[in-house]
C-alpha atoms as a PDB file:
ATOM      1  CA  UNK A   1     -33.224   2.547  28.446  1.00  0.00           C
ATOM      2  CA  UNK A   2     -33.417   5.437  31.144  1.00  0.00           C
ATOM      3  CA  UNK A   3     -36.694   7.199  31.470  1.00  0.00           C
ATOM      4  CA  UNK A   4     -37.941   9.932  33.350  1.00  0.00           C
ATOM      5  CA  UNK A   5     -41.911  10.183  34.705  1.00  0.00           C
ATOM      6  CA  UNK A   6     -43.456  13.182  34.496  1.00  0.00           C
ATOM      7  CA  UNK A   7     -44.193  14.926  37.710  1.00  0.00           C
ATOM      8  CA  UNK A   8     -47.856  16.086  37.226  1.00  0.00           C
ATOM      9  CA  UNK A   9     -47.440  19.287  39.063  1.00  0.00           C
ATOM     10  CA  UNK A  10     -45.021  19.914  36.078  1.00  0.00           C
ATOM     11  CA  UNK A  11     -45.636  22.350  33.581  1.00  0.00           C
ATOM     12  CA  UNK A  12     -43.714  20.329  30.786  1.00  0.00           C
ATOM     13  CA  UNK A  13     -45.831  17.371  29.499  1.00  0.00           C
ATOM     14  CA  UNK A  14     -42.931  15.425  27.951  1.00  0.00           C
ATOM     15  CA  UNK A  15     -44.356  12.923  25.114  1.00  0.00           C
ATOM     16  CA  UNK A  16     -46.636   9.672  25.254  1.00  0.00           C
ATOM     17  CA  UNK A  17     -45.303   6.122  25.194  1.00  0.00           C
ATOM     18  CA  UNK A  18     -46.611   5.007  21.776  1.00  0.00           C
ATOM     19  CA  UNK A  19     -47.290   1.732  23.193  1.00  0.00           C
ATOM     20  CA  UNK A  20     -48.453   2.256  26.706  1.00  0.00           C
ATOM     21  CA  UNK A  21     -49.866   6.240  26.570  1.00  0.00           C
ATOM     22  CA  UNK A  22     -48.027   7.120  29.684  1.00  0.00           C
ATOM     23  CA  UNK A  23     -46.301  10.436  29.356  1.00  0.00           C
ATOM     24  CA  UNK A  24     -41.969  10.175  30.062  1.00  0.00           C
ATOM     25  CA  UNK A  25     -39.569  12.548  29.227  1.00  0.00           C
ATOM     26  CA  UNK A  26     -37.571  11.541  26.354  1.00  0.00           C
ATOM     27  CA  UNK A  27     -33.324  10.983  26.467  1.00  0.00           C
ATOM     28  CA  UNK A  28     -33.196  10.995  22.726  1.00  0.00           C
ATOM     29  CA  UNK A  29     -34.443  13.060  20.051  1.00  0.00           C
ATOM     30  CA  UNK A  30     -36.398  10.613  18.166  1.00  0.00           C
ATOM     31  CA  UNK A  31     -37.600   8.409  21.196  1.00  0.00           C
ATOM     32  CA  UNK A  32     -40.822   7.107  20.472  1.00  0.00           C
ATOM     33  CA  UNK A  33     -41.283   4.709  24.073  1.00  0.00           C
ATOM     34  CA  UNK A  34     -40.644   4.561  27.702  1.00  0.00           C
ATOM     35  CA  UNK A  35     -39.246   1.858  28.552  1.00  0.00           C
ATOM     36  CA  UNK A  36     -36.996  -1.579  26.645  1.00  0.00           C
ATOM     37  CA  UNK A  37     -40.684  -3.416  27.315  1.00  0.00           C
ATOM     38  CA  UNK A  38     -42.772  -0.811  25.087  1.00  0.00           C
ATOM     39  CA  UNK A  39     -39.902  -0.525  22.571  1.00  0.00           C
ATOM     40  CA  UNK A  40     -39.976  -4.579  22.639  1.00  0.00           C
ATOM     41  CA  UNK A  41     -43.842  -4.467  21.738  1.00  0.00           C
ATOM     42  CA  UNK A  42     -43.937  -1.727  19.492  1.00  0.00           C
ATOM     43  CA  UNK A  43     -41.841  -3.295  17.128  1.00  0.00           C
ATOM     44  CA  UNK A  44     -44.089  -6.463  16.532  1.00  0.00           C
ATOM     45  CA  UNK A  45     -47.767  -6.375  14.784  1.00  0.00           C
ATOM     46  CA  UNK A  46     -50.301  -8.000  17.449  1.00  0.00           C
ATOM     47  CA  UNK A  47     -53.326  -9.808  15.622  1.00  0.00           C
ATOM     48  CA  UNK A  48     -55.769 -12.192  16.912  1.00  0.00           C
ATOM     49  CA  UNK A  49     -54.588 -14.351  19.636  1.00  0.00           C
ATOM     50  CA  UNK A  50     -55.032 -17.813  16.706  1.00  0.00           C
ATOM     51  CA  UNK A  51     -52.352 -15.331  14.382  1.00  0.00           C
ATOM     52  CA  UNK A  52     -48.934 -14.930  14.234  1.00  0.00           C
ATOM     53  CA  UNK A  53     -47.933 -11.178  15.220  1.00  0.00           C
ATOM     54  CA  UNK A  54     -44.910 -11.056  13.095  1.00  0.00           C
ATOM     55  CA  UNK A  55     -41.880  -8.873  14.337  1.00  0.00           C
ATOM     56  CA  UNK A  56     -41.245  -5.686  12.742  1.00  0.00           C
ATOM     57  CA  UNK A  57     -37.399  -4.981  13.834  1.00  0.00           C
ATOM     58  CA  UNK A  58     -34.407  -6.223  12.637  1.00  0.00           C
ATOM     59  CA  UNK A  59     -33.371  -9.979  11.871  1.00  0.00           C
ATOM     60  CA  UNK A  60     -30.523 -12.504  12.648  1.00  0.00           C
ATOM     61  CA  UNK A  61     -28.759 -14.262   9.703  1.00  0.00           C
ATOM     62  CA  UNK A  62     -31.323 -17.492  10.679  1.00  0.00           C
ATOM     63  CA  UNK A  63     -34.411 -15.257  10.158  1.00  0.00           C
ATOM     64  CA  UNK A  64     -34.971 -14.886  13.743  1.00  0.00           C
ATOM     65  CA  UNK A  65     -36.634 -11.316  14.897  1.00  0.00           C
ATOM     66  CA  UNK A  66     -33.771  -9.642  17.297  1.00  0.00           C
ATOM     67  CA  UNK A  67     -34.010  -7.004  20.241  1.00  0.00           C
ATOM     68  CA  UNK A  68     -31.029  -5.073  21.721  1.00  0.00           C
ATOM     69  CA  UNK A  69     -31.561  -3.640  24.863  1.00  0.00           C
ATOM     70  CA  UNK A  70     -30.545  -0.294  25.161  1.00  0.00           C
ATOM     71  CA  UNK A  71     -27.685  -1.694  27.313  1.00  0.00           C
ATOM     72  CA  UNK A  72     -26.156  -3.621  24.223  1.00  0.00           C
ATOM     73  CA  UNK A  73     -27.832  -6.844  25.541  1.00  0.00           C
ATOM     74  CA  UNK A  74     -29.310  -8.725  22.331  1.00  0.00           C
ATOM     75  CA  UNK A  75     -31.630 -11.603  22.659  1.00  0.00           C
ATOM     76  CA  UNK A  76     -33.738 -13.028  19.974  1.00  0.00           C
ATOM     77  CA  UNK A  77     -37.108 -10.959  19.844  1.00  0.00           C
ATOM     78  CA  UNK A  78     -39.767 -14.393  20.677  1.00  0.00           C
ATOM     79  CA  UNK A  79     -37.560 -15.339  23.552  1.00  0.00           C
ATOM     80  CA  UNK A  80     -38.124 -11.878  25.734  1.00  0.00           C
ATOM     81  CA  UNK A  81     -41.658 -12.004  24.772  1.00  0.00           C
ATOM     82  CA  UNK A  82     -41.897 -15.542  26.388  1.00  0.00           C
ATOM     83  CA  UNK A  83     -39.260 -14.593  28.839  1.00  0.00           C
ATOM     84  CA  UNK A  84     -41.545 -11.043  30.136  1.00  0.00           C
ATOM     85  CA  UNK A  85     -45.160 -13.479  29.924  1.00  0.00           C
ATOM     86  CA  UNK A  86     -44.358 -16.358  31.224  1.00  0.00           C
ATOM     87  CA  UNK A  87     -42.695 -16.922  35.055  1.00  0.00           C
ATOM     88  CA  UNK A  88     -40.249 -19.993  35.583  1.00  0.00           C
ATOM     89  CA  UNK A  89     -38.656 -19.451  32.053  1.00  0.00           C
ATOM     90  CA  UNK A  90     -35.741 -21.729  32.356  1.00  0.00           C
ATOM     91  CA  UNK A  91     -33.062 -20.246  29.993  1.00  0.00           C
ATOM     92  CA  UNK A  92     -31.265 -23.807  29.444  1.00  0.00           C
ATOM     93  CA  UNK A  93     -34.053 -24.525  27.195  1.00  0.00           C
ATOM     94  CA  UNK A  94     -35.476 -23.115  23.425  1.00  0.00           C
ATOM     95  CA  UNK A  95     -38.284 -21.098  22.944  1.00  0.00           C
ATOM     96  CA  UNK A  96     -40.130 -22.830  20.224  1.00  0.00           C
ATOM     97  CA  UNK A  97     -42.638 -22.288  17.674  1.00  0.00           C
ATOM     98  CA  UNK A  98     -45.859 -24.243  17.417  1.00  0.00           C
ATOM     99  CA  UNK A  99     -46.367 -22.109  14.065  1.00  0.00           C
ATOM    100  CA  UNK A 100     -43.263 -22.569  12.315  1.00  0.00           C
ATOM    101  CA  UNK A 101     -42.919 -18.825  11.963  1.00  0.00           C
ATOM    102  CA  UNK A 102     -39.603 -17.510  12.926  1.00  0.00           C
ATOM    103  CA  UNK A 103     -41.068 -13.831  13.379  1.00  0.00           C
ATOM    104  CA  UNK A 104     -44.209 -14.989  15.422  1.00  0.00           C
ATOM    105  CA  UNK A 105     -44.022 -13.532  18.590  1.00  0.00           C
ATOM    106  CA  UNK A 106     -47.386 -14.498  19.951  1.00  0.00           C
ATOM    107  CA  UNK A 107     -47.223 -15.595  23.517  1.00  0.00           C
ATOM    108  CA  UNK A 108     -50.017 -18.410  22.613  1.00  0.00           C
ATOM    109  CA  UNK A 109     -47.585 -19.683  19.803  1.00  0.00           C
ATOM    110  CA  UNK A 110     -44.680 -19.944  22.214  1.00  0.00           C
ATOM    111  CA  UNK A 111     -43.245 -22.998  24.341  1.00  0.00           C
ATOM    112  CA  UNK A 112     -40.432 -23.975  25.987  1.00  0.00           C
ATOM    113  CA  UNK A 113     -38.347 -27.350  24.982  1.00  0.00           C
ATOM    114  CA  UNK A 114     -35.045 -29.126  24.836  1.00  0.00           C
ATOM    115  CA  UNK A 115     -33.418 -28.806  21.538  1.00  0.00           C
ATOM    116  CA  UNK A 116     -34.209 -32.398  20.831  1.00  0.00           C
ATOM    117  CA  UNK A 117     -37.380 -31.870  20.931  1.00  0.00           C
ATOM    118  CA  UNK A 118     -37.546 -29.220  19.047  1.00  0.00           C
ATOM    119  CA  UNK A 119     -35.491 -31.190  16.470  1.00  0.00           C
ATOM    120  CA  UNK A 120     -38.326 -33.910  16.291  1.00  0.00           C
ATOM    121  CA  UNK A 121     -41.184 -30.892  16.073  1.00  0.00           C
ATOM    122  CA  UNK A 122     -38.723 -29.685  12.578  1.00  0.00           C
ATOM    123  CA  UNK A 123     -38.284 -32.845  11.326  1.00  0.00           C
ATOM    124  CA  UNK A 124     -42.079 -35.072  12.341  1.00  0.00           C
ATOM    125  CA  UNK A 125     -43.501 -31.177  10.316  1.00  0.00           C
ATOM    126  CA  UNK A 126     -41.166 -32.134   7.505  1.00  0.00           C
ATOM    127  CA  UNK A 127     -38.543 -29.035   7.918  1.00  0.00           C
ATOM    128  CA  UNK A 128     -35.774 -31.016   8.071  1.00  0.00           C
ATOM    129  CA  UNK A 129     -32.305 -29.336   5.992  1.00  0.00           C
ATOM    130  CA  UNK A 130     -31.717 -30.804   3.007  1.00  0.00           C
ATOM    131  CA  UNK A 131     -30.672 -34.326   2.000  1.00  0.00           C
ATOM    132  CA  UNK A 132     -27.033 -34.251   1.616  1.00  0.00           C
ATOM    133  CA  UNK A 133     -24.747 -36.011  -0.833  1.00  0.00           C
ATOM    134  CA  UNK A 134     -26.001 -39.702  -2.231  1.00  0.00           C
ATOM    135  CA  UNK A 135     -29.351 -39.359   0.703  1.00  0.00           C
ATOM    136  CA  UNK A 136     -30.389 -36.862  -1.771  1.00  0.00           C
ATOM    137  CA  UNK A 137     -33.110 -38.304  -4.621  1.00  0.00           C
ATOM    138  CA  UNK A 138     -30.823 -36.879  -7.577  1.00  0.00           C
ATOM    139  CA  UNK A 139     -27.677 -37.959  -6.731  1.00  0.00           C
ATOM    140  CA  UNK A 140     -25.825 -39.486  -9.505  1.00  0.00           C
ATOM    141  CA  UNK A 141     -22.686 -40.224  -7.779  1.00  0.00           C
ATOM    142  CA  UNK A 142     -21.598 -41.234  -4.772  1.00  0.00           C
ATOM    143  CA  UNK A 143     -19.115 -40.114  -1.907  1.00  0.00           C
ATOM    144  CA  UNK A 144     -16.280 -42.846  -3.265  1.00  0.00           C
ATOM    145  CA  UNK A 145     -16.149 -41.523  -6.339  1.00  0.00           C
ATOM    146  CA  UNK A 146     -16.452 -37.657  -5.027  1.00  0.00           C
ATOM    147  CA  UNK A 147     -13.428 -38.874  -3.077  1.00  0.00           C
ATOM    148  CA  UNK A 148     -11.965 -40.134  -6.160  1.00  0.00           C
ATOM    149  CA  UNK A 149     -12.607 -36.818  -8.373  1.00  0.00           C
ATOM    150  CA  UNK A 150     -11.346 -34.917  -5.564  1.00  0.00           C
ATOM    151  CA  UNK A 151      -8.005 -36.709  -5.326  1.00  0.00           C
ATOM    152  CA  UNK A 152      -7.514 -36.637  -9.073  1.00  0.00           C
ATOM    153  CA  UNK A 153      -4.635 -34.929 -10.042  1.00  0.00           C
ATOM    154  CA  UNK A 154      -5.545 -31.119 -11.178  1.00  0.00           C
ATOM    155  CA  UNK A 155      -4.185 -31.635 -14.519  1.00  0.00           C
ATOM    156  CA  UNK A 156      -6.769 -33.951 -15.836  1.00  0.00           C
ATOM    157  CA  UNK A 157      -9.852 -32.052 -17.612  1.00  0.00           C
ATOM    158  CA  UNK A 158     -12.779 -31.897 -16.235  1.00  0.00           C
ATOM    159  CA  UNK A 159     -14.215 -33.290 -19.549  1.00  0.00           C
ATOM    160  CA  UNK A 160     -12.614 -36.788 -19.217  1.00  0.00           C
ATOM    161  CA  UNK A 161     -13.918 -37.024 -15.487  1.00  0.00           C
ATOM    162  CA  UNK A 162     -17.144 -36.318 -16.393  1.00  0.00           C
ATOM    163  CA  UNK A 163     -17.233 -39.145 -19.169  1.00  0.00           C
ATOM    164  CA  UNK A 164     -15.953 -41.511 -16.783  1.00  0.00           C
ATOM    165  CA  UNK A 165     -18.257 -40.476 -14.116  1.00  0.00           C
ATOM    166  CA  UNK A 166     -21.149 -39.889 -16.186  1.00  0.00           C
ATOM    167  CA  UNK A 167     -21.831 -36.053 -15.286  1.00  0.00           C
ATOM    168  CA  UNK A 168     -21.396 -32.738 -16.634  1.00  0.00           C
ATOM    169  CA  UNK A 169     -18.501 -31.188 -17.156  1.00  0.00           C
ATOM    170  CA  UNK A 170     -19.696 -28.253 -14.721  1.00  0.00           C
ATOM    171  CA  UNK A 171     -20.658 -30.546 -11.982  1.00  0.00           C
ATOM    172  CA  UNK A 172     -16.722 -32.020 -11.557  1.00  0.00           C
ATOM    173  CA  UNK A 173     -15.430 -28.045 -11.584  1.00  0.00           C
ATOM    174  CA  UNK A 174     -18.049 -27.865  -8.811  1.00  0.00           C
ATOM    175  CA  UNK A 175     -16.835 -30.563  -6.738  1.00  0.00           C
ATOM    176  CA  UNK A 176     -13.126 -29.802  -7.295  1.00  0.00           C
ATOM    177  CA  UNK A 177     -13.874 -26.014  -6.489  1.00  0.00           C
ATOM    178  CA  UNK A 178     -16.388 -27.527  -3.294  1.00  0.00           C
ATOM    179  CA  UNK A 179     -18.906 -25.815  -3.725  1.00  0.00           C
ATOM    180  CA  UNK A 180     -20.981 -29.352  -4.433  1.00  0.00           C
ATOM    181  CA  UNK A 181     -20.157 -32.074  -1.793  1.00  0.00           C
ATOM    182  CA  UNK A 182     -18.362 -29.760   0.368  1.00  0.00           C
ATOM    183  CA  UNK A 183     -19.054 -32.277   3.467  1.00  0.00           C
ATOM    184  CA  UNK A 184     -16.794 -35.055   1.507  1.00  0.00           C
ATOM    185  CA  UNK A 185     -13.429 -34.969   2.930  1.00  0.00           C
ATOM    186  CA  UNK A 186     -10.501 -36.160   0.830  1.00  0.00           C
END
């Protein structure tokens, strides 16, 4: 994002950085700060240093607060935070959460880690996905006979399967249709 200072021995004023107060002169009608950095804080809500300051701007499909650059770079919002406070960020690694909260971007909340690690911080705080298939407590039928209703021939109702299975009716139109035990592979 291009900026202009203001020379002081100007007449024109421009406007003030809503995050920083210094005075720039604006390239857009509706700009609001002078630099990526300001635009990058004014879009999250900074509480006490023990909070999370959640981010304000836009979100990726995983819940994760995202920044564009004005350059078309995008990077997720927690990461340039980290990446602008901290020196030796090594970019082969995560930025993780102590918190939990995806839209924390509170420096003190913030570390660095190898994805394993922060795959044992999800699962020892019990934020593990989902049990899948027969791992899961209400299971009532395993993947040898999902294998076996999926290799049924289409022509067999969905009524006699589920008597022989002993499910619903609606649960074997699931699996046929996968949208239940969609990691099963015939």
């Amino acid at each position: 994002m291009k900026r202009y200072r203001i020379n002081p021995n100007s007449a024109y004023r421009g406007k003030e950085c809503a995050v920083c107060s210094e005075r720039f002169i604006p390239t857009g009608s509706r700009s609001l700060y002078c630099s990526d950095l300001c635009r990058l804080w004014g879009l999250i809500t900074i509480k006490t240093q023990e909070e999370c300051w959640p981010w304000k701007g836009t979100r990726n499909r995983d819940g994760y607060g995202i920044y564009k650059f004005s350059g078309g770079r995008t990077t997720t919002a927690h990461r340039e935070i980290y990446r602008n406070l901290y020196g030796g960020f090594d970019p082969g690694l995560e930025v993780c959460h102590i918190c939990d909260n995806r839209l924390c971007c509170n420096p003190h909340h913030l570390f660095q880690g190898t994805h394993a690690e922060n795959m044992h911080d999800m699962a020892q705080k019990g934020r593990a996905p989902p049990l899948l298939g027969e791992k899961h407590h209400q299971a009532k039928l395993t993947e040898i006979q999902v294998r076996e209703i999926l290799r049924t021939d289409a022509t067999v109702p969905h009524v006699h399967l589920a008597k022989k299975f002993d499910v619903t009716p609606e649960m074997i139109s699931l699996i046929r249709n996968r949208r239940n035990w969609k990691h099963v592979c015939v």
